[in-house]
N, C-alpha and C. Protein backbone atom coordinates (compact mmCIF):
# COMPACT_ATOMS: atom_id res chain seq x y z
N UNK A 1 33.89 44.84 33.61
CA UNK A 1 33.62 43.48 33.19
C UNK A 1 34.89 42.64 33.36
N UNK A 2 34.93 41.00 33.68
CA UNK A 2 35.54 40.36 34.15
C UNK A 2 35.92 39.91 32.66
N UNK A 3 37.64 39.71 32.54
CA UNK A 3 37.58 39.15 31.31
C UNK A 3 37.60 37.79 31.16
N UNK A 4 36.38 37.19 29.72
CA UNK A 4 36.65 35.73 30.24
C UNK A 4 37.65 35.13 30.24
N UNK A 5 37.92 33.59 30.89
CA UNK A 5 39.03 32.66 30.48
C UNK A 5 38.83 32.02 29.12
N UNK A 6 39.73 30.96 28.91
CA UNK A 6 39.83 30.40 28.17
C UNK A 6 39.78 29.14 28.35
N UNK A 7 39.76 28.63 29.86
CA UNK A 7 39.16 27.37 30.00
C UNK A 7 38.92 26.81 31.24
N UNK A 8 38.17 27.84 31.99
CA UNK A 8 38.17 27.73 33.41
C UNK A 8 37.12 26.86 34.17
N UNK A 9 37.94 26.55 35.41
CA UNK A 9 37.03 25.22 36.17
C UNK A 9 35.52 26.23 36.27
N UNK A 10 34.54 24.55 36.77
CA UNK A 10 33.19 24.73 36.21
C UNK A 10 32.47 25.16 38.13
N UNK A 11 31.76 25.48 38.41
CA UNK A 11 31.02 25.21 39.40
C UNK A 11 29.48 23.64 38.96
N UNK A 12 29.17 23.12 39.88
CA UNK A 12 28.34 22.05 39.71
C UNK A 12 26.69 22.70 38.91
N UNK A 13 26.37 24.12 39.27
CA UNK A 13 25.35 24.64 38.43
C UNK A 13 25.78 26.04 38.04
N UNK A 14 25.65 26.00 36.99
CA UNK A 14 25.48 27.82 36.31
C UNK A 14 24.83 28.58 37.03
N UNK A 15 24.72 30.37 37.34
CA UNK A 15 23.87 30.96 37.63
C UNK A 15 22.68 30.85 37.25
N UNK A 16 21.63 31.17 37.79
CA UNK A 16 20.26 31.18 37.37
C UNK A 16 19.96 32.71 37.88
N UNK A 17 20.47 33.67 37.96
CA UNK A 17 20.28 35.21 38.35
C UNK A 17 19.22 35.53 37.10
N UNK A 18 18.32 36.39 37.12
CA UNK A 18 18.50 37.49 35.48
C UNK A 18 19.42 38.76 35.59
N UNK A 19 20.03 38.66 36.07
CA UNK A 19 20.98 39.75 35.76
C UNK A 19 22.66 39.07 35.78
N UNK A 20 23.34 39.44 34.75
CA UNK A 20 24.64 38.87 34.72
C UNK A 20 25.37 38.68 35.73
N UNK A 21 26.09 37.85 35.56
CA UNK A 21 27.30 37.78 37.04
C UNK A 21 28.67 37.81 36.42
N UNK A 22 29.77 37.80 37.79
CA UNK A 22 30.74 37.59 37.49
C UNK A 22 31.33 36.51 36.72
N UNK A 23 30.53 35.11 37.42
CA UNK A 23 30.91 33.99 36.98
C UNK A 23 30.90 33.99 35.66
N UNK A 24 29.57 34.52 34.93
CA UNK A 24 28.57 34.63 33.55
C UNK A 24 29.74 35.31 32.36
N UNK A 25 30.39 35.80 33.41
CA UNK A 25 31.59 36.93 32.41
C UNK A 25 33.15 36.32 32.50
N UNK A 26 33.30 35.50 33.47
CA UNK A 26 34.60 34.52 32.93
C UNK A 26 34.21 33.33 32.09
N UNK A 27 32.86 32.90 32.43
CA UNK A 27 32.92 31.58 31.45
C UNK A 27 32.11 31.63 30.12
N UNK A 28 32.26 33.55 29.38
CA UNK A 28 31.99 33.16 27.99
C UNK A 28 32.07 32.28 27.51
N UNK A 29 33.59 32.03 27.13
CA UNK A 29 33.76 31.24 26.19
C UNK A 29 33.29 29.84 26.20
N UNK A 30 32.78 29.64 27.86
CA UNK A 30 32.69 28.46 28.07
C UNK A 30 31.04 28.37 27.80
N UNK A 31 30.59 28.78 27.30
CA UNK A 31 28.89 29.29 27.39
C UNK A 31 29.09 28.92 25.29
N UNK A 32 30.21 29.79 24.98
CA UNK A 32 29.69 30.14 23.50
C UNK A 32 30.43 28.27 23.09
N UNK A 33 31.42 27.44 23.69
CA UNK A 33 32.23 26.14 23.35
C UNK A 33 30.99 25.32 23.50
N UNK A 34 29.66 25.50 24.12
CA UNK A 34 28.72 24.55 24.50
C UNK A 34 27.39 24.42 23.70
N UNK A 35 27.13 25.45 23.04
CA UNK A 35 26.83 25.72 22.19
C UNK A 35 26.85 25.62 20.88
N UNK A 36 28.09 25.55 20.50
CA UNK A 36 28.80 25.07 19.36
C UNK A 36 28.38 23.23 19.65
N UNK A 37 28.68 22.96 20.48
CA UNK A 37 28.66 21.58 20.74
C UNK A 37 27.68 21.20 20.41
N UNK A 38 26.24 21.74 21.08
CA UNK A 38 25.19 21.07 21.11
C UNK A 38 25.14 21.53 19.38
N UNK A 39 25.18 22.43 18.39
CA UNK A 39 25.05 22.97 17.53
C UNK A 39 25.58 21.27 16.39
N UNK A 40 26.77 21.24 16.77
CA UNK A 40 27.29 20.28 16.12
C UNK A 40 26.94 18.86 16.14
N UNK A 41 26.07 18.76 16.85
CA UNK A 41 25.17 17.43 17.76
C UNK A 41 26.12 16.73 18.65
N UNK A 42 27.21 17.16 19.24
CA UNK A 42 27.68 16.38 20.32
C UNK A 42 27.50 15.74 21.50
N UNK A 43 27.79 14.53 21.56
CA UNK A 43 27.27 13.98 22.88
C UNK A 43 27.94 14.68 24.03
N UNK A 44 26.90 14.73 24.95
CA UNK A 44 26.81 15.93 26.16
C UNK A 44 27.96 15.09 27.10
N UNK A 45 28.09 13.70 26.78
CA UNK A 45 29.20 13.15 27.84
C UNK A 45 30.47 13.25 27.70
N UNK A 46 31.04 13.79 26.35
CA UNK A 46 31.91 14.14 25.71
C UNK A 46 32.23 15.72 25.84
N UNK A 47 31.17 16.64 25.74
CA UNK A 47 31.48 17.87 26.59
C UNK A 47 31.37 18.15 27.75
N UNK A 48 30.60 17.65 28.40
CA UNK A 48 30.92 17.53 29.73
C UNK A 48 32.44 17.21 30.31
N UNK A 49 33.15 16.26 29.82
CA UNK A 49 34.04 15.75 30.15
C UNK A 49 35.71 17.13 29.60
N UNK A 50 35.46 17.51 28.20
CA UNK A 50 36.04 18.34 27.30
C UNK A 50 35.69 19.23 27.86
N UNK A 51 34.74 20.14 28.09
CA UNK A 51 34.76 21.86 28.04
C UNK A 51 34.43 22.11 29.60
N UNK A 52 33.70 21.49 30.31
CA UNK A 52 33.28 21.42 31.90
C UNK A 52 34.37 20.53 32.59
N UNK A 53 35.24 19.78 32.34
CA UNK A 53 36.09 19.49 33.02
C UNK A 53 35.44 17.85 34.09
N UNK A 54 34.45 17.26 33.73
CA UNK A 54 34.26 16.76 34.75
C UNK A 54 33.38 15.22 33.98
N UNK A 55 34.26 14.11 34.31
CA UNK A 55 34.11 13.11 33.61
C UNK A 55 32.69 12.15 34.13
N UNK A 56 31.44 12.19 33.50
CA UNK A 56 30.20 11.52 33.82
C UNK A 56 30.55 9.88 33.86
N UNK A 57 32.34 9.27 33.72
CA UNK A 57 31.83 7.73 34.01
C UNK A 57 31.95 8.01 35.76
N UNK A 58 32.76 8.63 36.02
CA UNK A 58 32.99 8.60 37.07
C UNK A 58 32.06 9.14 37.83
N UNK A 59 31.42 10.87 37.85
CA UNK A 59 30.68 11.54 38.18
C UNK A 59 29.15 11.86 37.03
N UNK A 60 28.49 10.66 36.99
CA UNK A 60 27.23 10.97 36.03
C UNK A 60 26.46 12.21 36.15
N UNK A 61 25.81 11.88 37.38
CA UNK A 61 24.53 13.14 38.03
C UNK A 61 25.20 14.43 37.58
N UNK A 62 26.30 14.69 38.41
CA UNK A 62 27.51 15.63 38.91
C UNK A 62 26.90 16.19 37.36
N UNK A 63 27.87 15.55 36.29
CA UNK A 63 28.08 16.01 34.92
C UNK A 63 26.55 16.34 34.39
N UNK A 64 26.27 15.80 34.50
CA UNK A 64 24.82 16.44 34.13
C UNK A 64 24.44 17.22 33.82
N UNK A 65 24.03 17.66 35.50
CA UNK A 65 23.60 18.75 36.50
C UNK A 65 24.72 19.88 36.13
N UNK A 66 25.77 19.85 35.64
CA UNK A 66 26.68 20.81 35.47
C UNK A 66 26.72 21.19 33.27
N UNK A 67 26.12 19.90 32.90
CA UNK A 67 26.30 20.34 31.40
C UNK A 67 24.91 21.04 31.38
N UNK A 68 23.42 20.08 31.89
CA UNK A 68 22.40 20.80 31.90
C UNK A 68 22.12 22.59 32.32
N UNK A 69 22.63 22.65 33.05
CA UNK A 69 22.46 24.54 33.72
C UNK A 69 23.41 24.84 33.00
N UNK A 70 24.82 24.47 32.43
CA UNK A 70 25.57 25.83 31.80
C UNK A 70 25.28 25.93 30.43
N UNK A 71 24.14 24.88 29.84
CA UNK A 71 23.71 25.34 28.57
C UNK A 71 22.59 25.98 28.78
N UNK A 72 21.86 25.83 29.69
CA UNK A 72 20.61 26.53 29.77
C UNK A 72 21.10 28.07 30.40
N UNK A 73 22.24 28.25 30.71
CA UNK A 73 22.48 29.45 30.55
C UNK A 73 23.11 30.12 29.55
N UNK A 74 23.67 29.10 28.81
CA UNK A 74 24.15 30.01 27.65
C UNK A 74 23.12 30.51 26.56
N UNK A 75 22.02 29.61 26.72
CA UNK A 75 20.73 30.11 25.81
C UNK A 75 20.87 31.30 26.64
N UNK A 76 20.50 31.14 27.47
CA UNK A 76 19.96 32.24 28.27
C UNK A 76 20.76 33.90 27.90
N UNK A 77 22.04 33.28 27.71
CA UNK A 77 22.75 34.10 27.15
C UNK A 77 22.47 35.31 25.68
N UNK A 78 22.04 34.38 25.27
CA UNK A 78 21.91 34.56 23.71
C UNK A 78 20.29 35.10 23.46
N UNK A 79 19.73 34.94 24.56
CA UNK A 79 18.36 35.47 24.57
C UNK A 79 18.07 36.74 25.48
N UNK A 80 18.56 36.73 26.57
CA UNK A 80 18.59 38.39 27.49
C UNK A 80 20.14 38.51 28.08
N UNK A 81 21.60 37.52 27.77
CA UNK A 81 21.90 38.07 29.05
C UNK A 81 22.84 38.96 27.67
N UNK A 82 23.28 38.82 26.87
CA UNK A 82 23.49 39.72 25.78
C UNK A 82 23.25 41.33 26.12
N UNK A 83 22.65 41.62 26.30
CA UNK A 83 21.89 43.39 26.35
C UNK A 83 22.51 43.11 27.92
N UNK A 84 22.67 42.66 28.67
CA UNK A 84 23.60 43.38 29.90
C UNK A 84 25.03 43.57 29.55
N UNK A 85 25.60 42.54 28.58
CA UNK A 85 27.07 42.87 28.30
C UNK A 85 27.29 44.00 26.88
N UNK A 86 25.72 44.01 26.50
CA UNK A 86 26.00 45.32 25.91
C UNK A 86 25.55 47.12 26.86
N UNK A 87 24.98 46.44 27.75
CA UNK A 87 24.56 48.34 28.29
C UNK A 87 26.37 47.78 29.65
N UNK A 88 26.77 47.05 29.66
CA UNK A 88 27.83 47.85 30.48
C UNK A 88 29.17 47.99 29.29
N UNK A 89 29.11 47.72 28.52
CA UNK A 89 30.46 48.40 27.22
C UNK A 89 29.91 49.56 27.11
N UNK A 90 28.80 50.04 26.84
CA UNK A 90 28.32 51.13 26.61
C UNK A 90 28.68 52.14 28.16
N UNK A 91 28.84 51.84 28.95
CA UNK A 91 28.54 52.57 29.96
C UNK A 91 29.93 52.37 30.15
């Protein structure tokens, strides 16, 4: 397993695999910071800009398209991709 960063650049969409990736395993933290966000009711143009790196006055769509997929993968996270980062510690 890749260890995550702590605040690493974004690609424009998250994986959409069902099975974990590399990417999926450096940008924990960046999966569990987005989360918290939406948790806390933050405006998405404000994390986008903070945790994805990529400012929606300038780049709207861009930011989006990049806050939209890396939260829908961090659910995703928290709903199946969990049990892959637990059967490879186990293994």
């Amino acid at each position: 397993m890749q260890r995550p960063q702590l605040n690493p650049s974004v690609d424009d969409s998250a994986p959409v695999d069902d099975a974990l990736t590399e990417y999926d395993e450096l940008h924990l933290i960046t999966y569990l910071r987005l989360l918290d966000a939406e948790k806390a009711g933050a405006n998405w143009q404000e994390v986008a800009k903070i945790v994805l790196h990529i400012d929606p006055s300038g780049e709207f769509e861009r930011a989006k398209r990049a806050w939209e997929s890396h939260l829908a993968r961090a659910k995703w996270m928290t709903e199946r991709g969990y049990q892959h980062l637990l059967n490879s510690a186990a293994s």
